[in-house]
C-alpha atoms as a PDB file:
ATOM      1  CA  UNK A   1       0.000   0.000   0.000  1.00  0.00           C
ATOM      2  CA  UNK A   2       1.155   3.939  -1.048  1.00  0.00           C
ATOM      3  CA  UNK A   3       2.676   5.386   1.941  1.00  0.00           C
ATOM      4  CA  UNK A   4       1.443   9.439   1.567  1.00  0.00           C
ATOM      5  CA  UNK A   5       3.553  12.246   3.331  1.00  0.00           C
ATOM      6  CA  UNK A   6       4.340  15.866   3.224  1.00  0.00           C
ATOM      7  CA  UNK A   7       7.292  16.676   1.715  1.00  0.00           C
ATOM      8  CA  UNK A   8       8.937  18.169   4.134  1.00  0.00           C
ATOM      9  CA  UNK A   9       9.588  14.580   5.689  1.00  0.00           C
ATOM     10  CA  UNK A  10      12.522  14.382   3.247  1.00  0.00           C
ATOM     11  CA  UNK A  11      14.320  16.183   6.024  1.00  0.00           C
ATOM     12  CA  UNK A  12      14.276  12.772   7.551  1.00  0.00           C
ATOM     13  CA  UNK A  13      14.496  11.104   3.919  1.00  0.00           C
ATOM     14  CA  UNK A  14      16.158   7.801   5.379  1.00  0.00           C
ATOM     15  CA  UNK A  15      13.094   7.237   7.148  1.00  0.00           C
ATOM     16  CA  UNK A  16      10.730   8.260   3.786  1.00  0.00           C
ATOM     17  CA  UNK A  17      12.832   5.802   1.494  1.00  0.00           C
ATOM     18  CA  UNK A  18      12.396   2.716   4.216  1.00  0.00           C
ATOM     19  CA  UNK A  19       8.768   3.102   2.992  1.00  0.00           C
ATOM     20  CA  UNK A  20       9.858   2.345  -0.655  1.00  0.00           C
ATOM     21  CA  UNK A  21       9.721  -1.121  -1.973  1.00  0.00           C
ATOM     22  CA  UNK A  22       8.963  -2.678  -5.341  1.00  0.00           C
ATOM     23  CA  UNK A  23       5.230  -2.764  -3.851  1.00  0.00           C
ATOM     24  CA  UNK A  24       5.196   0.349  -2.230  1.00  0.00           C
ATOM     25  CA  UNK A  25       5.356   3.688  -3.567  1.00  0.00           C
ATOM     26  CA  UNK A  26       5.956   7.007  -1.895  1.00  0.00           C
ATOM     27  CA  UNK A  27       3.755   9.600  -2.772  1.00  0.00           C
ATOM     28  CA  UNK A  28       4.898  13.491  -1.461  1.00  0.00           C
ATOM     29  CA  UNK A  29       2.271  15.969  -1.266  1.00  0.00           C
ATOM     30  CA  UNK A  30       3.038  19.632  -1.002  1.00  0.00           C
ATOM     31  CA  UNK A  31       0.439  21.970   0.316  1.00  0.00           C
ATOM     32  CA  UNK A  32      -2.019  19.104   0.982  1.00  0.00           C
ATOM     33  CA  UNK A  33      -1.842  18.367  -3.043  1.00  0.00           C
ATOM     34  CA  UNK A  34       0.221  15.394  -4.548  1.00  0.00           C
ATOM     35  CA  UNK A  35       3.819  16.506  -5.964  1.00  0.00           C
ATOM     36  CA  UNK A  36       5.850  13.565  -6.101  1.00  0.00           C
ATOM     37  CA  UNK A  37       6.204   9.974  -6.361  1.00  0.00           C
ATOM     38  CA  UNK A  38       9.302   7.802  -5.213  1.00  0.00           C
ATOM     39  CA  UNK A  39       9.299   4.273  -6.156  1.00  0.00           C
ATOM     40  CA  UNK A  40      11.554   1.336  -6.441  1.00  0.00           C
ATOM     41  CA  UNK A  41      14.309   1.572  -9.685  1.00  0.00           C
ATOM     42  CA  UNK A  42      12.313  -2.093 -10.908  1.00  0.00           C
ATOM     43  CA  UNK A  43       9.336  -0.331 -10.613  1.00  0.00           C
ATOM     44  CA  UNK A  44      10.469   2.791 -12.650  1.00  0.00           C
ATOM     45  CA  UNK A  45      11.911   0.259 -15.230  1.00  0.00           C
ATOM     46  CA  UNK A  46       8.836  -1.757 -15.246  1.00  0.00           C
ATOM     47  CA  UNK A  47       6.722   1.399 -15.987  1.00  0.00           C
ATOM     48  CA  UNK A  48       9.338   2.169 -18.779  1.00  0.00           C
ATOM     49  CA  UNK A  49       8.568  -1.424 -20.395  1.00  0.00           C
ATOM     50  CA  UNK A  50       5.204  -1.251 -20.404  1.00  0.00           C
ATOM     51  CA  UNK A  51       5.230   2.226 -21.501  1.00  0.00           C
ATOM     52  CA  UNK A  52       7.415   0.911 -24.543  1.00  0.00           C
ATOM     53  CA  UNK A  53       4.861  -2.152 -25.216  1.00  0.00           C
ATOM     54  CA  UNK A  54       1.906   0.310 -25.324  1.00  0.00           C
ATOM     55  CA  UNK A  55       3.781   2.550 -27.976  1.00  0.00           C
ATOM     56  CA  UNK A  56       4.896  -0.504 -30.066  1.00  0.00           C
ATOM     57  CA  UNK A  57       0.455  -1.869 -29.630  1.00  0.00           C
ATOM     58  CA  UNK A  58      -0.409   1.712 -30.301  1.00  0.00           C
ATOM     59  CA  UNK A  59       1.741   1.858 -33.571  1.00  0.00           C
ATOM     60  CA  UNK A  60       0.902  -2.357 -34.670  1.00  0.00           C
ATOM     61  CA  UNK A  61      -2.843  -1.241 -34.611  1.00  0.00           C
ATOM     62  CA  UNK A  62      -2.350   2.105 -36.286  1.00  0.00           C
ATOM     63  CA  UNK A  63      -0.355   0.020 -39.324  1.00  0.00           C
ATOM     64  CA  UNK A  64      -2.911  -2.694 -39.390  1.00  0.00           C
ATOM     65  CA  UNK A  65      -5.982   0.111 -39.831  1.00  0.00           C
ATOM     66  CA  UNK A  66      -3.819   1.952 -42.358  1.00  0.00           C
ATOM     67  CA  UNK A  67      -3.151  -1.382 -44.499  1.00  0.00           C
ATOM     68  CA  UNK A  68      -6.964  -1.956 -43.902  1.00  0.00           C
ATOM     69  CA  UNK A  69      -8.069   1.293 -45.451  1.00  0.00           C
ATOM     70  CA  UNK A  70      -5.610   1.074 -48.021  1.00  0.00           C
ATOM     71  CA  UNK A  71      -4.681  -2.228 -48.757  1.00  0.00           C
ATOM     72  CA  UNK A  72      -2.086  -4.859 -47.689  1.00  0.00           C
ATOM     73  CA  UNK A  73       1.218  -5.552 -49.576  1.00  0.00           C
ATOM     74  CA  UNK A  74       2.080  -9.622 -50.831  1.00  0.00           C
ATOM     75  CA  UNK A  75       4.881 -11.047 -50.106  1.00  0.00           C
ATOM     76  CA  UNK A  76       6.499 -10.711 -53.787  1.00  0.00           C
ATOM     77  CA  UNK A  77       5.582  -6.723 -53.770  1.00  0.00           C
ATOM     78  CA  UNK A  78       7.268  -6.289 -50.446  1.00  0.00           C
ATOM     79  CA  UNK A  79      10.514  -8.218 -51.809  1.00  0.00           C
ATOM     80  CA  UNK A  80      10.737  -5.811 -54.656  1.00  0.00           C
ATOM     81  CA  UNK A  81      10.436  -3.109 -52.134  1.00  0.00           C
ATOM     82  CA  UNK A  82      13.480  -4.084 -49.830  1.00  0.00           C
ATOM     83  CA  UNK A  83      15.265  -5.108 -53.382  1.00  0.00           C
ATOM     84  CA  UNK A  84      15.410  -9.007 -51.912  1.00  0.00           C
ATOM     85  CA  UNK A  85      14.427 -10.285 -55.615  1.00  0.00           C
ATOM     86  CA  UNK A  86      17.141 -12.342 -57.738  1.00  0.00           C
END
């Protein structure tokens, strides 16, 4: 579970980052608003491959729509494209 605290607890930040595990965030509020998150470095890079997978999706279905509306390339027409005839 999110641990939430103000951010002037980072004077203490020892104690704020024992909060932080790969299940656990850290979420810093300043003014009584959210400001901040910490979180775990496999989190971060866990958020950064999904983030990547979403953008590759994202791009797969806008290609497959496009081909769709416009038509799909065969096999022999794509050779001639990358120049991989004999």
């Amino acid at each position: 579970m999110p641990s939430i605290m103000p951010i002037s607890d980072l004077r203490n930040y020892t104690d704020v980052l024992k909060e932080v595990d790969t299940n656990s965030r850290v979420y810093l509020t300043r003014n009584g608003r959210g400001a901040y998150t910490i979180m775990s470095v496999e989190e971060a890079d866990e958020l950064d491959r999904l983030r990547a997978l979403h953008n590759v999706i994202t791009d797969l279905k806008k290609s497959e729509e496009r081909a769709e509306r416009e038509g799909w390339i065969d096999d022999d027409e794509m050779q001639k494209v990358l120049g991989l005839n004999d």
